[in-house]
C-alpha atoms as a PDB file:
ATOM      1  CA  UNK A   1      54.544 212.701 -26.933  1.00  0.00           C
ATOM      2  CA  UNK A   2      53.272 208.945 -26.507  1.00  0.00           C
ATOM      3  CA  UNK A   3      50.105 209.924 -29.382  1.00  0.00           C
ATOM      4  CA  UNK A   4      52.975 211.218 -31.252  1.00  0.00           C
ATOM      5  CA  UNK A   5      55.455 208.375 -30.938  1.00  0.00           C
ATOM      6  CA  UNK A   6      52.645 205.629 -31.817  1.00  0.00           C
ATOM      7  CA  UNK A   7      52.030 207.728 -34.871  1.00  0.00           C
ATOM      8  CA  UNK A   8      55.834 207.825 -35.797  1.00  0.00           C
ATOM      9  CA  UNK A   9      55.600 204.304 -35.039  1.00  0.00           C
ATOM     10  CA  UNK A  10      52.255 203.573 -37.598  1.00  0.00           C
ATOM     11  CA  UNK A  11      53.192 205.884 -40.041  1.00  0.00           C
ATOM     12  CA  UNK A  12      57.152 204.067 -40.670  1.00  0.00           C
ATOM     13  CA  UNK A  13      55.170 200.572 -40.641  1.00  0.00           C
ATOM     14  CA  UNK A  14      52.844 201.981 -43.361  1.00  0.00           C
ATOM     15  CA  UNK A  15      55.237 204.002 -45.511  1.00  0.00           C
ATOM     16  CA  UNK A  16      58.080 201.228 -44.855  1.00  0.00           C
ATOM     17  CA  UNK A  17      61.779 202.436 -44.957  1.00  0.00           C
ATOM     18  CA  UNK A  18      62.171 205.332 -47.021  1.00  0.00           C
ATOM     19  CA  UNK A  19      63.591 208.042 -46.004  1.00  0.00           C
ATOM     20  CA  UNK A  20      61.436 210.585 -44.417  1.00  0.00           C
ATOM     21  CA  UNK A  21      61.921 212.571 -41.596  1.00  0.00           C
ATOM     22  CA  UNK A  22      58.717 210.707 -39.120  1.00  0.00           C
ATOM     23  CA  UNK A  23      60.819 207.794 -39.759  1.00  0.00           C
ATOM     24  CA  UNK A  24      64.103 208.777 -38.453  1.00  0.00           C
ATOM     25  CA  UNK A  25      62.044 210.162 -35.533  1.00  0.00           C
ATOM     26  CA  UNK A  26      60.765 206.950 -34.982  1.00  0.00           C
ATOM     27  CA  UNK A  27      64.087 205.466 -35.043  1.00  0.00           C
ATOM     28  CA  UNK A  28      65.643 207.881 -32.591  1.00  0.00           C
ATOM     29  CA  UNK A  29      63.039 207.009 -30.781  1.00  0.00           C
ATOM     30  CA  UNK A  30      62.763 203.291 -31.068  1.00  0.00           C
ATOM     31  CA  UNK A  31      66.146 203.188 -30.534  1.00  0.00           C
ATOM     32  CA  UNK A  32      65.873 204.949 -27.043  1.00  0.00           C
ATOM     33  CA  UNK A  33      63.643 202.987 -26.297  1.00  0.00           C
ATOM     34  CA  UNK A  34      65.309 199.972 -26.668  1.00  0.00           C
ATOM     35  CA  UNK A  35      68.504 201.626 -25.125  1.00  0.00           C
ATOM     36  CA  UNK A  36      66.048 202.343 -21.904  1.00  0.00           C
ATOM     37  CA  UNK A  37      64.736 198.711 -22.167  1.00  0.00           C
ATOM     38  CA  UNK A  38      67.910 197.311 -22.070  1.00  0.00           C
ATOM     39  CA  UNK A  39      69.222 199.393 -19.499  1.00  0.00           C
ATOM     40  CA  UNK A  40      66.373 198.124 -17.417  1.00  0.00           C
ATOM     41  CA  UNK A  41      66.953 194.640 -18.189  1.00  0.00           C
ATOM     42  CA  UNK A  42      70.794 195.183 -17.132  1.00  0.00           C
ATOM     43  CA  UNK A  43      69.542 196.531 -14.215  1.00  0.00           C
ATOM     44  CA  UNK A  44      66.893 194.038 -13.286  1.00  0.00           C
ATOM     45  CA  UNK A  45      69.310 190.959 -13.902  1.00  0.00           C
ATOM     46  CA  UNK A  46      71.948 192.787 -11.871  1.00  0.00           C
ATOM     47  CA  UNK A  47      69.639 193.149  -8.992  1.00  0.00           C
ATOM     48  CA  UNK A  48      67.807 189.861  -9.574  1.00  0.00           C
ATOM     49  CA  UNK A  49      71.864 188.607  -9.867  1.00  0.00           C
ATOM     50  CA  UNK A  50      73.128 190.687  -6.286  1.00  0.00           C
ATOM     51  CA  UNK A  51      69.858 188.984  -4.361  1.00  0.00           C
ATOM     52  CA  UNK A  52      70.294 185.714  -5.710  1.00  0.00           C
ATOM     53  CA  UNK A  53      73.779 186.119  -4.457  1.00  0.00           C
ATOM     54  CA  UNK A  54      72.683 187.547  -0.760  1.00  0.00           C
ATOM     55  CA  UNK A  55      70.460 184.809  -0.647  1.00  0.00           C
ATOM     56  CA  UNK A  56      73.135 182.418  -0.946  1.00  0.00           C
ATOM     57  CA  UNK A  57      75.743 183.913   1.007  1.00  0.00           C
ATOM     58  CA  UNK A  58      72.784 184.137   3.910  1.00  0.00           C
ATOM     59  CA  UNK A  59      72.267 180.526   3.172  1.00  0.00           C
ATOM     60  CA  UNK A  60      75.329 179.465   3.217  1.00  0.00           C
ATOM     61  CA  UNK A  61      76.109 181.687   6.424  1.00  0.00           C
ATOM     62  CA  UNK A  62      72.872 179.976   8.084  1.00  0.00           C
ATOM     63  CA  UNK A  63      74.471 176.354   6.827  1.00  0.00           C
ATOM     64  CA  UNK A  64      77.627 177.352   8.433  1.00  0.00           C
ATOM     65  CA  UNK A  65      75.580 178.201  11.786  1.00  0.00           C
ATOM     66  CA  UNK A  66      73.816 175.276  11.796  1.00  0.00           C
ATOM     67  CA  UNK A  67      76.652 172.831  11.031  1.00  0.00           C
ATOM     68  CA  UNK A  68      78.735 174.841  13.568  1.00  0.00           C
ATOM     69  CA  UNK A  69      75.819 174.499  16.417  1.00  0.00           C
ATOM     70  CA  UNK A  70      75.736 170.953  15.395  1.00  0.00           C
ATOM     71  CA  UNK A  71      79.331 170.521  15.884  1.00  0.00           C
ATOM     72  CA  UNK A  72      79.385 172.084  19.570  1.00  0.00           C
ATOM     73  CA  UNK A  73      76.144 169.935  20.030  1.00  0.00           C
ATOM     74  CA  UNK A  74      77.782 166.601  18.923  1.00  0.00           C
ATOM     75  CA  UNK A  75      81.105 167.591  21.045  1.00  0.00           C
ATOM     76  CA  UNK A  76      78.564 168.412  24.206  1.00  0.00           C
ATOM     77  CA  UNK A  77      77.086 164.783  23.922  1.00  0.00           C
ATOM     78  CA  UNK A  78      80.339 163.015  23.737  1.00  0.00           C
ATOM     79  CA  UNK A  79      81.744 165.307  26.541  1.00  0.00           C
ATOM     80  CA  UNK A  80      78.451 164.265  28.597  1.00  0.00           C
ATOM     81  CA  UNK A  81      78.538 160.783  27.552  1.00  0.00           C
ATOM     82  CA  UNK A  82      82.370 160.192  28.383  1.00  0.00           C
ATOM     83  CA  UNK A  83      81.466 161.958  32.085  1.00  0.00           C
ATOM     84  CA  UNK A  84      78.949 159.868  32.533  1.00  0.00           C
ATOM     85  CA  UNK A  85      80.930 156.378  31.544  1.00  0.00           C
ATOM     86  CA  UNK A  86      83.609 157.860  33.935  1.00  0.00           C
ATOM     87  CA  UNK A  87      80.958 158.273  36.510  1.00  0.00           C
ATOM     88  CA  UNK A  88      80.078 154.916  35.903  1.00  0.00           C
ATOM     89  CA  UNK A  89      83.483 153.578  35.816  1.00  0.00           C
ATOM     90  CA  UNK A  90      84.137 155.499  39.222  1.00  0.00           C
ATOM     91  CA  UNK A  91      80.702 153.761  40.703  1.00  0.00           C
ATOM     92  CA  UNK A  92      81.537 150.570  39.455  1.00  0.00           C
ATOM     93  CA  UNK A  93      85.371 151.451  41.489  1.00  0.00           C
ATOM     94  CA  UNK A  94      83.485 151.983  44.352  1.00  0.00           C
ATOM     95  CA  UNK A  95      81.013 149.116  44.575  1.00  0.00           C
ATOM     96  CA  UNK A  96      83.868 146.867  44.016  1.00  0.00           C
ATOM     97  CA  UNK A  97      86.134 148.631  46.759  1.00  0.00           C
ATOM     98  CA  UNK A  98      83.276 148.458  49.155  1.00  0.00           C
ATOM     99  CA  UNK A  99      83.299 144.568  47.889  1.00  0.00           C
ATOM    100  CA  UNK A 100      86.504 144.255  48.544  1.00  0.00           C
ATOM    101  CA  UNK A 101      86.055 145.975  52.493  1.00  0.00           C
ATOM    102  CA  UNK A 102      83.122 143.848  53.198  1.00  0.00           C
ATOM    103  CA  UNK A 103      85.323 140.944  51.707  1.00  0.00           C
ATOM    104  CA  UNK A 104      88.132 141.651  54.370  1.00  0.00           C
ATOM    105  CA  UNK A 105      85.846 142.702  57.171  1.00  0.00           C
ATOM    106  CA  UNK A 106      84.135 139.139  56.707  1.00  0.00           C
ATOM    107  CA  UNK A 107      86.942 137.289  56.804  1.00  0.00           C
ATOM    108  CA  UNK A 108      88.970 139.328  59.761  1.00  0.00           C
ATOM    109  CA  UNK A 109      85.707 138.439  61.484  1.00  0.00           C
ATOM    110  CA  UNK A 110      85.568 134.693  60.115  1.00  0.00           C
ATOM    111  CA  UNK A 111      89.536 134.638  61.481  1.00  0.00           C
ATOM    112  CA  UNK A 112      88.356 136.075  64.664  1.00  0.00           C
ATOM    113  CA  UNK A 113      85.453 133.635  65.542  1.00  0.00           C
ATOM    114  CA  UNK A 114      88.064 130.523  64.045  1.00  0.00           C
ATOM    115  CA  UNK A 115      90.118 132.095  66.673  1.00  0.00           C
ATOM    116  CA  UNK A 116      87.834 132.065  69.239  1.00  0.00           C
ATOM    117  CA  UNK A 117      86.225 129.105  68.565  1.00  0.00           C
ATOM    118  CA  UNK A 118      89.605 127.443  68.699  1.00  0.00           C
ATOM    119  CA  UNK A 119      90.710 128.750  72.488  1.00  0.00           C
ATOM    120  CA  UNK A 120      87.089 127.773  73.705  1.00  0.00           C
ATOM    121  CA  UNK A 121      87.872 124.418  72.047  1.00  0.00           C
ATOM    122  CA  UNK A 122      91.157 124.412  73.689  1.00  0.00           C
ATOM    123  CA  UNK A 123      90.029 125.904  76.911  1.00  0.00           C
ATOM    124  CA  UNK A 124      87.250 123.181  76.897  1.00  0.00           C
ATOM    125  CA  UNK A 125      89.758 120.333  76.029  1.00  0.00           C
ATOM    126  CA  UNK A 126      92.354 121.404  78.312  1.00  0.00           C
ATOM    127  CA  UNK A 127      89.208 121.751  80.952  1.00  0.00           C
ATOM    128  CA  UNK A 128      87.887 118.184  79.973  1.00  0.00           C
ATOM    129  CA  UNK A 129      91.085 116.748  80.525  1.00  0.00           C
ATOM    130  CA  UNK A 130      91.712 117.979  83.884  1.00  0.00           C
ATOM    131  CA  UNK A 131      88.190 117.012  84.979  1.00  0.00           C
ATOM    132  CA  UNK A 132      88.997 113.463  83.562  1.00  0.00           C
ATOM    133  CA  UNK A 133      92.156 113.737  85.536  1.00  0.00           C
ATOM    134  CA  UNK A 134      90.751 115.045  88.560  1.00  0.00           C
ATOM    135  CA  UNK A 135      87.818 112.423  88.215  1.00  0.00           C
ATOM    136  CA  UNK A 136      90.160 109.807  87.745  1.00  0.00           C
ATOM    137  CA  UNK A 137      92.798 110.411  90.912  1.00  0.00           C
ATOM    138  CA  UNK A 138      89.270 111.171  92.929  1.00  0.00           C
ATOM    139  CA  UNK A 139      88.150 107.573  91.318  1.00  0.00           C
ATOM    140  CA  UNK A 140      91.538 105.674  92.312  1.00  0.00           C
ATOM    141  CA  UNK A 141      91.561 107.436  95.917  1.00  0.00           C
ATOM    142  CA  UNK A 142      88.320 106.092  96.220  1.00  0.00           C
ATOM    143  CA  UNK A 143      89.400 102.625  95.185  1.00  0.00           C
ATOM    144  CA  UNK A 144      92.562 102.448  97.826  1.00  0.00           C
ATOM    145  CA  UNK A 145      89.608 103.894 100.366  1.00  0.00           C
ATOM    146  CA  UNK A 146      88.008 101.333  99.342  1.00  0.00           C
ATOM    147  CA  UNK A 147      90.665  98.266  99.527  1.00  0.00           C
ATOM    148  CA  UNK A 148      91.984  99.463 102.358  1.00  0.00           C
ATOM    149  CA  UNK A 149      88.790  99.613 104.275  1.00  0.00           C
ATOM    150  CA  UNK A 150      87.900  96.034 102.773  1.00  0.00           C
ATOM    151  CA  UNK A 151      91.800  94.916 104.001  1.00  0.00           C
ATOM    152  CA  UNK A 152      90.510  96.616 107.247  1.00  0.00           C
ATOM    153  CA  UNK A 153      87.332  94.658 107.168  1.00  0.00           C
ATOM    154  CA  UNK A 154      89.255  91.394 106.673  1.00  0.00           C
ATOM    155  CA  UNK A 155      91.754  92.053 109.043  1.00  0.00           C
ATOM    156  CA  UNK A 156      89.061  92.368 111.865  1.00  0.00           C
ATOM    157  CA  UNK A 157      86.994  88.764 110.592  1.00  0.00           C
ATOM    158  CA  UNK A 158      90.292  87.525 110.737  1.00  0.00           C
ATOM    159  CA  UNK A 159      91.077  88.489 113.997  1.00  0.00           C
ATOM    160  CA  UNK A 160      87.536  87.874 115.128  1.00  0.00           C
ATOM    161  CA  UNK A 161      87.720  84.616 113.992  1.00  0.00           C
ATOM    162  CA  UNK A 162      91.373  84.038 115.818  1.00  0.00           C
ATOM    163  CA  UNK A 163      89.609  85.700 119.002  1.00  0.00           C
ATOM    164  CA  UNK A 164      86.374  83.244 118.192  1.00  0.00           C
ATOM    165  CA  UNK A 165      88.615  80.065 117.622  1.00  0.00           C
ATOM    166  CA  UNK A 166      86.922  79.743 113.991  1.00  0.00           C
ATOM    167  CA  UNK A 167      90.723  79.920 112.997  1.00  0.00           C
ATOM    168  CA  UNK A 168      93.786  78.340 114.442  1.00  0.00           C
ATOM    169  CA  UNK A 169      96.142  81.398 116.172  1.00  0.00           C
ATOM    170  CA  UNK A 170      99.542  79.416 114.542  1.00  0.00           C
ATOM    171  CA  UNK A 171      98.370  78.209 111.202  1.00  0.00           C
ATOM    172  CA  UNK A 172     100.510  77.301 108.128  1.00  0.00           C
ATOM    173  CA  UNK A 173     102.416  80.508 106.620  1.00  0.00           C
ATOM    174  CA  UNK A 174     100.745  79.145 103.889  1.00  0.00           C
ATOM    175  CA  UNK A 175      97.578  79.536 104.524  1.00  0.00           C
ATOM    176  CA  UNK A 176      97.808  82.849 105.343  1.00  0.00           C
ATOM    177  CA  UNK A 177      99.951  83.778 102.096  1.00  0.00           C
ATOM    178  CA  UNK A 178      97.018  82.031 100.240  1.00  0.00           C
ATOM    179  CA  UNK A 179      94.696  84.756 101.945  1.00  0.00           C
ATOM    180  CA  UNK A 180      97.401  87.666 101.034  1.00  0.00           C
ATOM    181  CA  UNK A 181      97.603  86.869  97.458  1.00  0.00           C
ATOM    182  CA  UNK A 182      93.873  85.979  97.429  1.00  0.00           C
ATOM    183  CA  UNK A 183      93.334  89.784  99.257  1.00  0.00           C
ATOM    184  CA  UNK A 184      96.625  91.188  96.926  1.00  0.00           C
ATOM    185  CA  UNK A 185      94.210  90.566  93.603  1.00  0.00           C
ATOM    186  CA  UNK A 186      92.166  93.463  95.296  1.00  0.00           C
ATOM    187  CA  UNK A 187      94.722  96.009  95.596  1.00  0.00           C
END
């Protein structure tokens, strides 16, 4: 039917349009074919049109994925990075808490050894001064020890030298006050 259409075909190019019956054939057949072409060119562009549009829908869904796993991406970072500055913020708390303790604990034991130091200073004042004291009654007991036993001492010359004859036994009261208040600058 091909051989036969080619022929229909030839023979309406060589005879032109007149009116024969190879040549309506021809058209009929021309005309289907045309009809068929078309029909396939519809259907081609519809399918070529229905993939192009799949494609893009699958595209787009595959955008929407990606922009979607970006988004809980981006949100997991700034969750992350807002725990860690709060972990930082609660580490920077704590070092300056543990500041603040060792702060106090150096000071309550600064006050304590101000303390201290200032009862051993007192204690060693108050302990100076009764030394000093004590030193100084021992020191003036030794002195009136010392004046007495010299007025002792004197006493006996004198009264050796009364027994001896060196001095008269009735003398001026003046003499002898002389040798009082001479002896007095002693005591």
């Amino acid at each position: 039917m091909a051989q036969q259409l080619r022929k229909a075909a030839v023979y309406s190019k060589e005879e032109g349009e007149c009116g024969s019956p190879a040549s309506s054939i021809g058209k009929g057949v021309n005309q289907r074919a045309e009809a068929i072409a078309e029909a396939h060119r519809n259907r081609v562009e519809t399918e070529a049109q229905a993939y192009l549009e799949a494609a893009t829908r699958k595209a787009e869904a595959r955008a929407l994925k990606l922009q979607g796993k970006a988004e809980r991406q981006r949100m997991l970072e700034e969750s992350k990075a807002l725990e860690n500055r709060k972990k930082e913020e609660q580490r920077a708390e704590m070092l300056v808490h543990s500041a603040e303790v060792r702060v106090d604990k150096l000071l309550a034991r600064a006050r304590q050894e101000c303390q201290k130091i200032k009862s051993h200073s007192h204690e060693h004042t108050e302990k100076s001064i009764a030394d000093s004291f004590t030193k100084a009654e021992r020191l003036k007991a030794e002195i009136e020890e010392q004046k007495k036993k010299e007025l002792a001492d004197i006493v006996d010359r004198v009264q050796q030298l009364i027994v001896i004859g060196e001095l008269p036994a009735a003398e001026n009261k003046s003499v002898v006050k002389k040798l009082k208040d001479g002896l007095a600058r002693y005591f």
